[in-house]
C-alpha atoms as a PDB file:
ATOM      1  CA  UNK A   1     105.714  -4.419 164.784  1.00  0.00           C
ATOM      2  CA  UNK A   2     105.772  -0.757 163.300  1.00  0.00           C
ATOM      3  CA  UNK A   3     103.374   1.840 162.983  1.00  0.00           C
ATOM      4  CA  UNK A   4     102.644   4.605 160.092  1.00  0.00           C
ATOM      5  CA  UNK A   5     100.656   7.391 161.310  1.00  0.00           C
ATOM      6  CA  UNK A   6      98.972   8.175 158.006  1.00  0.00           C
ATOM      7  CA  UNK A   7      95.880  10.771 156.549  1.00  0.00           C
ATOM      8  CA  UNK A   8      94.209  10.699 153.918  1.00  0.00           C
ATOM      9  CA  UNK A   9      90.734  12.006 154.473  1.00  0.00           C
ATOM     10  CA  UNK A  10      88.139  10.800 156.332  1.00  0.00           C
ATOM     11  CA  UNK A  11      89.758   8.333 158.563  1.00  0.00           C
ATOM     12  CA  UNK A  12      86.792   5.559 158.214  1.00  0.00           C
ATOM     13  CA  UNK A  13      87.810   4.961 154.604  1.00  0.00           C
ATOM     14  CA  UNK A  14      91.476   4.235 155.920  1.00  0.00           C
ATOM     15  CA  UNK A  15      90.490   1.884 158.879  1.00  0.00           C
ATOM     16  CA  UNK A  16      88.232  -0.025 156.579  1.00  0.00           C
ATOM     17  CA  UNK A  17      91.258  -0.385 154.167  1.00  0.00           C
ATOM     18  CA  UNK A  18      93.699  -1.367 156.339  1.00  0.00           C
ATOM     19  CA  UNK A  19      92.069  -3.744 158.667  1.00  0.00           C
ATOM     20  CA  UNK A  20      91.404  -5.902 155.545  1.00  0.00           C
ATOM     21  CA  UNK A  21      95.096  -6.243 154.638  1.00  0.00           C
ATOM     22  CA  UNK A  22      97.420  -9.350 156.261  1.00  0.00           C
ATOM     23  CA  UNK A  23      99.760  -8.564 158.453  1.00  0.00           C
ATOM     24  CA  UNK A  24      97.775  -4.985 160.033  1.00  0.00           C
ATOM     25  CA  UNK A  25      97.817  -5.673 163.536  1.00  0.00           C
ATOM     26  CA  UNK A  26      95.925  -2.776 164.443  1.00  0.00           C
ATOM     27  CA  UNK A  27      94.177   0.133 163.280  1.00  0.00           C
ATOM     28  CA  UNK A  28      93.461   3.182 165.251  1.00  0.00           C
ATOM     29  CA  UNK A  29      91.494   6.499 164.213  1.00  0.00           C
ATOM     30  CA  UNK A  30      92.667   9.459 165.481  1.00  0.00           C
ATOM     31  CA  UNK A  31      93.785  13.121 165.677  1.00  0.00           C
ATOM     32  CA  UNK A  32      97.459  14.273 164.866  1.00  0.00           C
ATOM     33  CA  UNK A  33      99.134  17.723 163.581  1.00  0.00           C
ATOM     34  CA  UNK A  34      97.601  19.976 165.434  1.00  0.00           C
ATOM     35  CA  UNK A  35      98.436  22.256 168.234  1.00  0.00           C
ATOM     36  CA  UNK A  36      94.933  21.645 170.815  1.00  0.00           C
ATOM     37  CA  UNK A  37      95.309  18.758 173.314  1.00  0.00           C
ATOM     38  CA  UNK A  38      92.913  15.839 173.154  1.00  0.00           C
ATOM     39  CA  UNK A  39      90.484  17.710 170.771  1.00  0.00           C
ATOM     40  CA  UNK A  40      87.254  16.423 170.138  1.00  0.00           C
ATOM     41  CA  UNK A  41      85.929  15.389 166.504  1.00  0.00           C
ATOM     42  CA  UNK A  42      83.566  18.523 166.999  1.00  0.00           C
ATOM     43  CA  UNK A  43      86.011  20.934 167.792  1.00  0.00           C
ATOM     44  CA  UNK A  44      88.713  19.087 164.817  1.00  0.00           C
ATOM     45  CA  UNK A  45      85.322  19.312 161.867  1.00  0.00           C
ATOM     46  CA  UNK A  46      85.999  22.985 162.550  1.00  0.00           C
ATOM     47  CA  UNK A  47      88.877  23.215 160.964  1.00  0.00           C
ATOM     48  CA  UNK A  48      90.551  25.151 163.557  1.00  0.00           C
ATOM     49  CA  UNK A  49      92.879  22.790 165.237  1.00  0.00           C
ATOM     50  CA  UNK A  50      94.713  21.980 162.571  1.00  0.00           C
ATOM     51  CA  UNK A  51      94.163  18.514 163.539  1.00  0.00           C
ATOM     52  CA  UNK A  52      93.940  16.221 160.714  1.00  0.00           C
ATOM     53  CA  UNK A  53      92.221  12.634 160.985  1.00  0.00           C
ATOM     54  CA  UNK A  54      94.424  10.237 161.015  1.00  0.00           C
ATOM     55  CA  UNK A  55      94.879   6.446 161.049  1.00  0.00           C
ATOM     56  CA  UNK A  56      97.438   4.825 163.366  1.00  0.00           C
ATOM     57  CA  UNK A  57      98.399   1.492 161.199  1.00  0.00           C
ATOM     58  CA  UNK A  58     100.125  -0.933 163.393  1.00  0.00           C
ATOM     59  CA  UNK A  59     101.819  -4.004 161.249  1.00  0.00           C
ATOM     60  CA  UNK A  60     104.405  -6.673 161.103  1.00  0.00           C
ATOM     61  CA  UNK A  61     107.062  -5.725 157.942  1.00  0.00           C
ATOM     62  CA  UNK A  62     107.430  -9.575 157.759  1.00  0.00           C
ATOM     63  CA  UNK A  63     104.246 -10.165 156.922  1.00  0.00           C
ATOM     64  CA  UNK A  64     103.430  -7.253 154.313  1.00  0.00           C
ATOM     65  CA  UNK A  65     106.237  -4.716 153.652  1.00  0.00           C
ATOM     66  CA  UNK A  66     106.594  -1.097 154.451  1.00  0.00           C
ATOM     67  CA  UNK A  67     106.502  -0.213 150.812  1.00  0.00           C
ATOM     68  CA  UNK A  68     102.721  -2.186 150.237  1.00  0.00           C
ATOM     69  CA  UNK A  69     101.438  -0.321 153.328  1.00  0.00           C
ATOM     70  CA  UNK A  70     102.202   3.058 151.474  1.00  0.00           C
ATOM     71  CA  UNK A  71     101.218   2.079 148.121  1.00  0.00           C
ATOM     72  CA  UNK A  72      97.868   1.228 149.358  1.00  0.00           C
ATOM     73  CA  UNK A  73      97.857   4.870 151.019  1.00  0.00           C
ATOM     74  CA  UNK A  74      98.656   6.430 147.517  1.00  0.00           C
ATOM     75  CA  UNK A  75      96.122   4.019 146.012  1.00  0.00           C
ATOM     76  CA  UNK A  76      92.972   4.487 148.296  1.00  0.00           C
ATOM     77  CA  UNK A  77      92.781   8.236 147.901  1.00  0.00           C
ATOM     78  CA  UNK A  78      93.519  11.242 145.749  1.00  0.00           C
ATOM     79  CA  UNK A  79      97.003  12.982 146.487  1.00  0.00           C
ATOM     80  CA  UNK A  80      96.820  15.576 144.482  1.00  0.00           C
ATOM     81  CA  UNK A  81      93.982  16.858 146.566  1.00  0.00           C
ATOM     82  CA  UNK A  82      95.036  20.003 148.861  1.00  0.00           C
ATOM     83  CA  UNK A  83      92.968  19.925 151.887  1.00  0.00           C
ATOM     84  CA  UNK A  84      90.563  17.872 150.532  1.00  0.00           C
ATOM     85  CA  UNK A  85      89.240  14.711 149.690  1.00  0.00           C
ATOM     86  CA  UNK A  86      85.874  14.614 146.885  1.00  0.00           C
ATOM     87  CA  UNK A  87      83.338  16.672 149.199  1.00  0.00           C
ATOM     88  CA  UNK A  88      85.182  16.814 152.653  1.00  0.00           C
ATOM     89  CA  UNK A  89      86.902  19.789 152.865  1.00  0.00           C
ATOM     90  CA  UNK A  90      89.327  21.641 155.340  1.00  0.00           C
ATOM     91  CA  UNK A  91      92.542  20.990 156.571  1.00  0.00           C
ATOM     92  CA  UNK A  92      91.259  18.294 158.483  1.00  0.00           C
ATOM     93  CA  UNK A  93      90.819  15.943 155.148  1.00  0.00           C
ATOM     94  CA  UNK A  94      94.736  16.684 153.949  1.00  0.00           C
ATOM     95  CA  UNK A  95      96.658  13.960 152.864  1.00  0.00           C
ATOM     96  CA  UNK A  96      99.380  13.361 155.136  1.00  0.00           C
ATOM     97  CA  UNK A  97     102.310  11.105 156.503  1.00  0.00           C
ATOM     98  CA  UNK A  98     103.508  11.394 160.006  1.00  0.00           C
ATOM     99  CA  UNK A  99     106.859   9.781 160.133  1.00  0.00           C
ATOM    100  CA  UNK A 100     108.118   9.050 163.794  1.00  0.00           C
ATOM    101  CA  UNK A 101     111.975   9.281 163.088  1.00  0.00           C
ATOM    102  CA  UNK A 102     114.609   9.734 159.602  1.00  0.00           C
ATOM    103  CA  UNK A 103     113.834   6.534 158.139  1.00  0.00           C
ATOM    104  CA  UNK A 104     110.261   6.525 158.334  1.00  0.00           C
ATOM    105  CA  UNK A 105     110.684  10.178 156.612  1.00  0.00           C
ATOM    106  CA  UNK A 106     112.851   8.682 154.030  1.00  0.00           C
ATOM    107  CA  UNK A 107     110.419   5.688 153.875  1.00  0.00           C
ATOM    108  CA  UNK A 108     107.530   8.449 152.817  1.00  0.00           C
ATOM    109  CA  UNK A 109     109.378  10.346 150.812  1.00  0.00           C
ATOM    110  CA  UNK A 110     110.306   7.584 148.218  1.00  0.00           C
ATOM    111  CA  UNK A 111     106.526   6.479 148.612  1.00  0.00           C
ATOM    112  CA  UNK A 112     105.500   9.902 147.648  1.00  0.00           C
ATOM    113  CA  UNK A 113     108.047   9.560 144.824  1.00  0.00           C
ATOM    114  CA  UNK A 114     106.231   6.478 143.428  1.00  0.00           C
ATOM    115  CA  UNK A 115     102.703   7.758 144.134  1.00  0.00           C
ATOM    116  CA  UNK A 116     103.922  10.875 141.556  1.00  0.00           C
ATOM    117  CA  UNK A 117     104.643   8.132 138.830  1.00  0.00           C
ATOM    118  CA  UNK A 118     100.732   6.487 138.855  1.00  0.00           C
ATOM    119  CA  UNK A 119      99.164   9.841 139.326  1.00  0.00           C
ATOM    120  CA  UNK A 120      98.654  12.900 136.631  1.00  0.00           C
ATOM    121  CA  UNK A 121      99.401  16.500 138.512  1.00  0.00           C
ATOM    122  CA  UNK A 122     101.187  17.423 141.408  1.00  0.00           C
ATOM    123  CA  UNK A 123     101.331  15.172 144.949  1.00  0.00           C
ATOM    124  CA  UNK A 124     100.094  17.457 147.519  1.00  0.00           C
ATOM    125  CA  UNK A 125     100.737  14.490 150.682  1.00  0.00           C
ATOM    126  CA  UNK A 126     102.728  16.425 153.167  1.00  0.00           C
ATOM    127  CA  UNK A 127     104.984  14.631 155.195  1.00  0.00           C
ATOM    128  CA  UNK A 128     105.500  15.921 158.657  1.00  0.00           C
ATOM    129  CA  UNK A 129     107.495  14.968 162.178  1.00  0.00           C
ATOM    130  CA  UNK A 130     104.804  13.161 163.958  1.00  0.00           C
ATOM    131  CA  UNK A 131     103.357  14.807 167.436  1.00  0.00           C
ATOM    132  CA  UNK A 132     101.070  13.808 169.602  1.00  0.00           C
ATOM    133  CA  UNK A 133      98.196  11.111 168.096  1.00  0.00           C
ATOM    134  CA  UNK A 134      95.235  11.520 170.211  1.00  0.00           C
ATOM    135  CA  UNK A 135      92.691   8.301 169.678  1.00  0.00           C
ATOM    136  CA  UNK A 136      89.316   9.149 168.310  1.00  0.00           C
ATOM    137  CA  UNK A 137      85.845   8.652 170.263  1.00  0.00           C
ATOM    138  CA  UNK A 138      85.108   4.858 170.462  1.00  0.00           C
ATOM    139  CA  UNK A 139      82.153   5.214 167.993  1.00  0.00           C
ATOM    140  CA  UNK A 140      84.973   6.034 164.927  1.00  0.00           C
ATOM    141  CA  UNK A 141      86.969   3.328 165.547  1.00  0.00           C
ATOM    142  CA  UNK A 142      86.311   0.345 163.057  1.00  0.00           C
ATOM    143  CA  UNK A 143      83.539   2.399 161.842  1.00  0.00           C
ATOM    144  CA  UNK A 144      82.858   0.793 158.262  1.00  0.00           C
ATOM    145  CA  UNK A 145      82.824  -2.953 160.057  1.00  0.00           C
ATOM    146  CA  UNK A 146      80.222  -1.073 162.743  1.00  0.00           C
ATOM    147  CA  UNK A 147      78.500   0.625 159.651  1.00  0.00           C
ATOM    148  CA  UNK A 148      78.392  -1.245 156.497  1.00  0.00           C
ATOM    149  CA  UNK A 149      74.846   0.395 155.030  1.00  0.00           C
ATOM    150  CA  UNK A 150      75.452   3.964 156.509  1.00  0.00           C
ATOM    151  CA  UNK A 151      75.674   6.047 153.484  1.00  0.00           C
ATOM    152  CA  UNK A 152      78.839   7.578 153.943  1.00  0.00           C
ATOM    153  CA  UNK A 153      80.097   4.309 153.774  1.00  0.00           C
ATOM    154  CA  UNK A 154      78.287   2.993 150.819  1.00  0.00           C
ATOM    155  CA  UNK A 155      78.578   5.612 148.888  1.00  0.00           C
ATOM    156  CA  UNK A 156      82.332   6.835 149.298  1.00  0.00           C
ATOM    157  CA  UNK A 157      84.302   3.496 151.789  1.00  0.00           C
ATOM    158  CA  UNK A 158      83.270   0.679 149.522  1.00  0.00           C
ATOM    159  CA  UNK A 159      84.879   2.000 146.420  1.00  0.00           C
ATOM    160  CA  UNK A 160      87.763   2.374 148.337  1.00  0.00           C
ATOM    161  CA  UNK A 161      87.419  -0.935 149.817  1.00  0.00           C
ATOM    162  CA  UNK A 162      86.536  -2.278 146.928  1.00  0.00           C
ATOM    163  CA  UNK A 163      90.243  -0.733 144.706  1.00  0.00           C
ATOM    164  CA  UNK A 164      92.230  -1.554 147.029  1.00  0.00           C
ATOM    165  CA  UNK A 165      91.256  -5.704 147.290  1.00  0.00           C
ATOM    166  CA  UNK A 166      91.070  -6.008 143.830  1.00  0.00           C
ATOM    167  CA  UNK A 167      95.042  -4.255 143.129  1.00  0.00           C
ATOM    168  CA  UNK A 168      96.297  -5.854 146.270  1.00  0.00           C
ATOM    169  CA  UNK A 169      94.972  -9.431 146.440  1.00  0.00           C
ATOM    170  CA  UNK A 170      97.221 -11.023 147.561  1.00  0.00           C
ATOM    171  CA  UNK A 171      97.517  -9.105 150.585  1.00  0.00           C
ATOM    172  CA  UNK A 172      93.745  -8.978 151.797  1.00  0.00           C
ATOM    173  CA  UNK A 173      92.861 -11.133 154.498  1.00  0.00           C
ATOM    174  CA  UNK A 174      90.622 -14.182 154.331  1.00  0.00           C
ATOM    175  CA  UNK A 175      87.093 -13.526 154.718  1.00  0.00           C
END
């Protein structure tokens, strides 16, 4: 098993992404980048901590590869977005890759690479050392599956859901 520590926005629209894909063991929401110990979603919607959310995506490379878990990163939101993502703002919402040693740096780095070749402007995804991950409150873990007619969800997850099933078929779990 292997684990990307990835942001891309609001972390529901990542955990309902990637618990729909084969070979995702497990998907945790969470809290990385920052500087302030266990902070709280409050105190991280500030946009003081530097804390951005995050998704902890735990899967087996011999199931779906490396390279399909960071395409569908690139693919379910907008990298060219600095410190954003549509209407959340604040450092919070950046898009992000938290690599845990050299080759999961390298690993991003070519991903980011690709991601430059389907998108028009400039890819804003930093890619940082990885710190401390500190797991979300309960209620934002598997939020969408929890949530399916709350309107964040509707209106913003399901597209996402939605692009991501349809360009990566074969990798999306049986219903």
């Amino acid at each position: 098993m292997e684990t990307f520590v990835l942001a891309g926005g609001c972390f529901w629209c990542l955990d309902a992404v990637y618990r729909d894909l084969k070979g995702v063991q497990d998907v945790v929401s969470g809290y990385t980048g920052g500087a302030i110990p266990n902070p709280s979603y409050e105190l991280v919607c500030t946009g003081t901590t530097n804390h951005a959310e995050a998704v902890a995506v735990t899967f087996d490379p011999d199931v779906i590869p490396r390279e399909v878990i960071l395409d569908v990163f690139f693919t379910l939101h907008d990298p060219r977005q600095l410190n954003r993502q549509g209407n959340d703002v604040g450092t919070q919402y950046r898009s992000a890759m938290f690599y845990a040693d050299d080759a999961q740096k390298e690993l991003f780095e070519q991903a980011a690479q690709r991601a430059g070749e389907w998108w028009d402007g400039t890819i804003v995804t930093s890619i940082e050392p990885l710190g401390d991950f500190y797991r979300a409150e309960e209620y934002h873990q598997d939020f969408f599956a929890k949530n399916p007619n709350q309107g964040y969800c509707l209106a913003v997850a399901v597209p996402k859901v939605n692009k991501v099933r349809k360009g990566y078929a074969e990798y999306i779990k049986a219903a």
